[in-house]
N, C-alpha and C. Protein backbone atom coordinates (compact mmCIF):
# COMPACT_ATOMS: atom_id res chain seq x y z
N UNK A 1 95.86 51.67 100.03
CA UNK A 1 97.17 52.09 100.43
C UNK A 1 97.13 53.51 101.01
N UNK A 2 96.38 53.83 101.80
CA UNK A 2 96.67 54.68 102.78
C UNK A 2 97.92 55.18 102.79
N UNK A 3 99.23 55.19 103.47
CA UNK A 3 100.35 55.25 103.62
C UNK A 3 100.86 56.07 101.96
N UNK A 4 100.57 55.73 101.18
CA UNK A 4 101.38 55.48 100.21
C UNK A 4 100.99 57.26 99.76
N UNK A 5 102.48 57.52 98.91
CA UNK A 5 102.25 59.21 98.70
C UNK A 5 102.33 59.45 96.43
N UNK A 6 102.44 60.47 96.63
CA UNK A 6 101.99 60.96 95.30
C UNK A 6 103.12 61.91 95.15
N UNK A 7 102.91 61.95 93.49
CA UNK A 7 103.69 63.48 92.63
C UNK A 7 102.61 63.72 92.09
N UNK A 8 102.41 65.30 92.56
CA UNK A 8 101.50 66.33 91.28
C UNK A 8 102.34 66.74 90.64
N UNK A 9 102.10 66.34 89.33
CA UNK A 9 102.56 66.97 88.12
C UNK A 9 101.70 68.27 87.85
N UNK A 10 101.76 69.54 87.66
CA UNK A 10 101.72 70.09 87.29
C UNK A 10 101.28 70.41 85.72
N UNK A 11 102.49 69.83 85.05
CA UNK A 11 102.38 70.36 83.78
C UNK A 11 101.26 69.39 82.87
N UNK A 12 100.87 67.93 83.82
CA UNK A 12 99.64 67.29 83.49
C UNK A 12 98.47 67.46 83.93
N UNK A 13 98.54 68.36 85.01
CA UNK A 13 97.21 69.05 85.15
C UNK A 13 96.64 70.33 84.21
N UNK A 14 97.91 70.99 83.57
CA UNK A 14 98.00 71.89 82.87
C UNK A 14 97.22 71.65 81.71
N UNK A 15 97.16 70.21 81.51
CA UNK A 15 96.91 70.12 80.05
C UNK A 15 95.74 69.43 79.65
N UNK A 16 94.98 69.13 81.73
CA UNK A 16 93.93 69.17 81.22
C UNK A 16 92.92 69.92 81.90
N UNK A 17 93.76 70.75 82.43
CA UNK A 17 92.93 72.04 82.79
C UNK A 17 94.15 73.38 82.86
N UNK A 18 93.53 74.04 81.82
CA UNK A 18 94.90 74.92 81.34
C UNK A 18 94.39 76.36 82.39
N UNK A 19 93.25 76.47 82.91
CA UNK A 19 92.80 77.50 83.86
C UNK A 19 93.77 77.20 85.14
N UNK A 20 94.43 76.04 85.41
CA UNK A 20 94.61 75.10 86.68
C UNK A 20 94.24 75.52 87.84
N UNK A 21 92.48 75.61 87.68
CA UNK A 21 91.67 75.06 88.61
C UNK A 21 91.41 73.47 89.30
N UNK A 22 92.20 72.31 88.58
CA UNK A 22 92.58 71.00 89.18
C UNK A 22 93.27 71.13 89.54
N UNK A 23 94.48 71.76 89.60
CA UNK A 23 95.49 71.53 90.87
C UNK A 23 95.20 72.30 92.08
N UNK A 24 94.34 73.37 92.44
CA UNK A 24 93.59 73.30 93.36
C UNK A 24 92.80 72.08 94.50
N UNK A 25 91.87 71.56 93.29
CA UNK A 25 91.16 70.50 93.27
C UNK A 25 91.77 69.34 94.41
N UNK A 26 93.10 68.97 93.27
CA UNK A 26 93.86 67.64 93.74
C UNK A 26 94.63 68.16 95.05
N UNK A 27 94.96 69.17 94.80
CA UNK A 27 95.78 69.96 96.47
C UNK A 27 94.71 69.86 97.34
N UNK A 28 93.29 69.68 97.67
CA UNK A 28 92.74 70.02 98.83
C UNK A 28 92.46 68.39 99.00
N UNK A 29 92.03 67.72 98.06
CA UNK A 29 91.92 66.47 98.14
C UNK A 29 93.28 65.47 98.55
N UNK A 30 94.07 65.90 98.18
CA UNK A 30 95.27 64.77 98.40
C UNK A 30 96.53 65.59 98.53
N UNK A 31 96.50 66.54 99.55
CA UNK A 31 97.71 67.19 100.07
C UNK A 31 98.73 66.51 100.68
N UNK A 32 98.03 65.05 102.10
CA UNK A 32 98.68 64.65 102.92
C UNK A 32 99.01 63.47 102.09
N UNK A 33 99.14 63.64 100.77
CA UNK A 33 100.15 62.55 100.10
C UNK A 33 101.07 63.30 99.58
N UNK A 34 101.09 64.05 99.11
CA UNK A 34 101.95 64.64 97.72
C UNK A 34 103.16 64.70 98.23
N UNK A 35 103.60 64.23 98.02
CA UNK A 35 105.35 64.45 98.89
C UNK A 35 106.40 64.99 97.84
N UNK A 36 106.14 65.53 96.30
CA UNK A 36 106.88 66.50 95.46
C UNK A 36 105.81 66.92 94.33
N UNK A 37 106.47 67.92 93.58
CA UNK A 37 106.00 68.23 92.61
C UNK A 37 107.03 67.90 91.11
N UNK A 38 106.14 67.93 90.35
CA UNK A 38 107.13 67.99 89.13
C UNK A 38 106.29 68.98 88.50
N UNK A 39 107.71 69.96 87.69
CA UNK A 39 107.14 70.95 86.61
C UNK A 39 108.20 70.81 85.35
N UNK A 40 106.93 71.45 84.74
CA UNK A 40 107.45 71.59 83.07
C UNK A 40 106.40 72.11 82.26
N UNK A 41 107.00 73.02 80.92
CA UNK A 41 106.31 73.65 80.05
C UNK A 41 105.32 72.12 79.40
N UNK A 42 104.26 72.90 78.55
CA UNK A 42 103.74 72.26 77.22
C UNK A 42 103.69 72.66 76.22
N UNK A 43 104.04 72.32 75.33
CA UNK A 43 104.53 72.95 74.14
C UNK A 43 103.76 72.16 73.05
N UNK A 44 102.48 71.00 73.66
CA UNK A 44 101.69 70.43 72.14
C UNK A 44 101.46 68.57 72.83
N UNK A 45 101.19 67.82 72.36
CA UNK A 45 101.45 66.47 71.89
C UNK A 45 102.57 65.56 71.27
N UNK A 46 103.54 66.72 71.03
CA UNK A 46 104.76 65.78 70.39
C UNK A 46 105.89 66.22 70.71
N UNK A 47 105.33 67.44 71.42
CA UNK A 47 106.37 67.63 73.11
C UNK A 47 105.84 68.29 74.11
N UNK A 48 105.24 66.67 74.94
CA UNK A 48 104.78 67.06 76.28
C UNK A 48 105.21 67.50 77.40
N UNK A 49 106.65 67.84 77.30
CA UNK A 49 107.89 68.24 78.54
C UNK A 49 108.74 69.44 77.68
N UNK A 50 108.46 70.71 78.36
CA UNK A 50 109.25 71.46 77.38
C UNK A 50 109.85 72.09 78.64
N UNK A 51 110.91 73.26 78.36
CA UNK A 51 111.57 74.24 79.20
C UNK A 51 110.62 75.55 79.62
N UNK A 52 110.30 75.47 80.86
CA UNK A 52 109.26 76.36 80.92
C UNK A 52 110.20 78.38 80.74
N UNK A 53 111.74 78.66 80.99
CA UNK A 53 111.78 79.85 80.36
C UNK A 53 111.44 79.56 78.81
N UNK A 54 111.36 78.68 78.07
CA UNK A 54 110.78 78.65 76.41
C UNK A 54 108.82 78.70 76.67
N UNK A 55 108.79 78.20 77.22
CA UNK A 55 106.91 78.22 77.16
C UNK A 55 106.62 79.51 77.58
N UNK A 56 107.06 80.02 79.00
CA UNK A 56 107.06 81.34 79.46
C UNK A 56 105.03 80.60 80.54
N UNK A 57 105.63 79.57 80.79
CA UNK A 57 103.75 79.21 81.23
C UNK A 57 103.94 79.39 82.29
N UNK A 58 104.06 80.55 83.34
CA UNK A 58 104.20 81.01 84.73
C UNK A 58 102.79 80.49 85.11
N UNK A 59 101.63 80.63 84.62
CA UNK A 59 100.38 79.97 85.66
C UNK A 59 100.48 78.50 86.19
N UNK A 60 101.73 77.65 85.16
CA UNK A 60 101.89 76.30 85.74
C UNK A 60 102.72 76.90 87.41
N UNK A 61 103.72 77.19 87.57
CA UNK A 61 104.81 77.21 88.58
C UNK A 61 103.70 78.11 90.13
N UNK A 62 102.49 79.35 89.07
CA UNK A 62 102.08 79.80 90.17
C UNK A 62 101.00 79.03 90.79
N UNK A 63 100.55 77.86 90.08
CA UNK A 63 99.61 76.65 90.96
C UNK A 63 100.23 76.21 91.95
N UNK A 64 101.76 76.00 92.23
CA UNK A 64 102.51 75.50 93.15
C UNK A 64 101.76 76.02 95.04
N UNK A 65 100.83 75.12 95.35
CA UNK A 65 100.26 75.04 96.37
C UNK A 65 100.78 76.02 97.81
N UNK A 66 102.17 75.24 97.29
CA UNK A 66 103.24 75.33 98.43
C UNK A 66 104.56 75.54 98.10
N UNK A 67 105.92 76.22 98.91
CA UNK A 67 106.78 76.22 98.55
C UNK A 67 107.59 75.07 99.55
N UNK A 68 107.14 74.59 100.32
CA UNK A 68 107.95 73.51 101.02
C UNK A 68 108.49 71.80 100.74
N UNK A 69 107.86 71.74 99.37
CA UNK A 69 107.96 70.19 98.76
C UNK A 69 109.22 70.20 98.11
N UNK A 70 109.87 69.30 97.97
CA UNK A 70 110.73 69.35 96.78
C UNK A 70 110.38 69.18 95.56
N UNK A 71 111.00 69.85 94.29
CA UNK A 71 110.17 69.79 92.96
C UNK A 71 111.24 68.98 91.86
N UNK A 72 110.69 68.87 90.97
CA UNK A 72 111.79 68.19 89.88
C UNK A 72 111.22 68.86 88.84
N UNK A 73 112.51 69.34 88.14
CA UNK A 73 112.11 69.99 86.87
C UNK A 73 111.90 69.00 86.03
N UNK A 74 110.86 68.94 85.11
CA UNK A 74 111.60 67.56 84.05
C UNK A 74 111.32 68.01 82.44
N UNK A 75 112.28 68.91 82.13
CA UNK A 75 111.68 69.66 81.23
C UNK A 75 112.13 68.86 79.87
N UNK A 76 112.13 69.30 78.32
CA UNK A 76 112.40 68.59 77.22
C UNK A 76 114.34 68.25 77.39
N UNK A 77 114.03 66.92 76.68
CA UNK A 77 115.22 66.08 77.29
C UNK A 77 115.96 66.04 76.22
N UNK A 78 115.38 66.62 75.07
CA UNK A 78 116.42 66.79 73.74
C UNK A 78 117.09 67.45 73.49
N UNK A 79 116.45 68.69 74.42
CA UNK A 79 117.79 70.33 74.30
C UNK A 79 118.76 70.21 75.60
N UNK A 80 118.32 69.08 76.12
CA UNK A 80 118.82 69.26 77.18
C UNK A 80 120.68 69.09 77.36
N UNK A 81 121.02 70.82 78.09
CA UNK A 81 122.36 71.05 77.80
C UNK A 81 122.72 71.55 79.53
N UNK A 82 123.63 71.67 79.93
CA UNK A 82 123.83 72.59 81.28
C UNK A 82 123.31 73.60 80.82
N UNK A 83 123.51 74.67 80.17
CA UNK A 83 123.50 76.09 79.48
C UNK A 83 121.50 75.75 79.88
N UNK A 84 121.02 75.09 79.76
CA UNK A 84 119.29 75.20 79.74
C UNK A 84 118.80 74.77 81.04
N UNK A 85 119.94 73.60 81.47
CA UNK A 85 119.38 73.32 83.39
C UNK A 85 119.73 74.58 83.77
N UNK A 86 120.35 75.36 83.57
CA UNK A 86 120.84 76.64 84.60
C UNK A 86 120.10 77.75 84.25
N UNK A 87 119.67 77.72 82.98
CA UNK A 87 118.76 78.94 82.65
C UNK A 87 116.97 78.43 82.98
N UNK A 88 116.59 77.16 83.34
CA UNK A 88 115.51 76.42 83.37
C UNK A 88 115.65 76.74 85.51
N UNK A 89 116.35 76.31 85.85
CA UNK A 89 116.53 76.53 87.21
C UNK A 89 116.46 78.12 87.84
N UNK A 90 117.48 78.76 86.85
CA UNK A 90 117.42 79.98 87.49
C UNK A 90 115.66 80.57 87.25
N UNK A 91 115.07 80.71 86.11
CA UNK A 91 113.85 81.20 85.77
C UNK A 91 112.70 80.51 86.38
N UNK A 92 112.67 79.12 86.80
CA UNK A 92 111.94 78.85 87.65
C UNK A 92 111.69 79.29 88.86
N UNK A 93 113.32 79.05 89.60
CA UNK A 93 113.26 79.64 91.42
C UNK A 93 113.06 81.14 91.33
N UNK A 94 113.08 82.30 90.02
CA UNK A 94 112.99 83.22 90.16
C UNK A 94 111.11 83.69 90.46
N UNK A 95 110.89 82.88 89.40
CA UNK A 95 109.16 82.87 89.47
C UNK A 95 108.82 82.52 91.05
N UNK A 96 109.34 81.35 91.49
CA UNK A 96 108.87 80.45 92.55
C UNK A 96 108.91 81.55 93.93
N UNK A 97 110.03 82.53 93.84
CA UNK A 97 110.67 83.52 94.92
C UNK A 97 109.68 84.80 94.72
N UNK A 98 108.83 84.83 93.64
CA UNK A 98 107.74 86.09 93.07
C UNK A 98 106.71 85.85 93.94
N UNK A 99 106.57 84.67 94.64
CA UNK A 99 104.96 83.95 94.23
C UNK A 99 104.58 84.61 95.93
């Protein structure tokens, strides 16, 4: 499937390469698929999706290859309140606008 495109996750490359020297890797290898990203903290095994202003894991957001993809936050879905999409959004695009 040629044609066919991809999501780098981020926060699963994170976890298995916490240097994220693989998302390097997978960015030079399979750029002309990736058509978004997804991010999110790690916070363990029994919560693999956390709020990255709670993790504070800026080396995930600064792997971000590129700023031209669209991204999806998909952070922990249990706290999840407006009050944390807006503080999860704002602290992300703030990092993302650093980079």
């Amino acid at each position: 499937f040629p044609q066919a495109k991809m999501v780098l996750d981020l926060n699963h490359v994170f976890t298995n390469s916490a240097d994220m020297s693989l998302a390097s890797s997978l960015w030079q290898k399979f750029s002309n698929r990736v058509s978004h990203f997804h991010l999110s903290g790690f916070s363990g095994e029994n919560k693999p999706h956390d709020f990255l202003f709670k993790t504070g894991q800026d080396k995930i957001i600064a792997a971000l290859p590129v700023k031209n993809l669209p991204i999806i936050l998909e952070p922990d879905t249990i706290n999840l309140s407006p009050e944390n999409i807006q503080r999860e959004y704002r602290y992300v695009t703030d990092k993302i606008n650093q980079l």
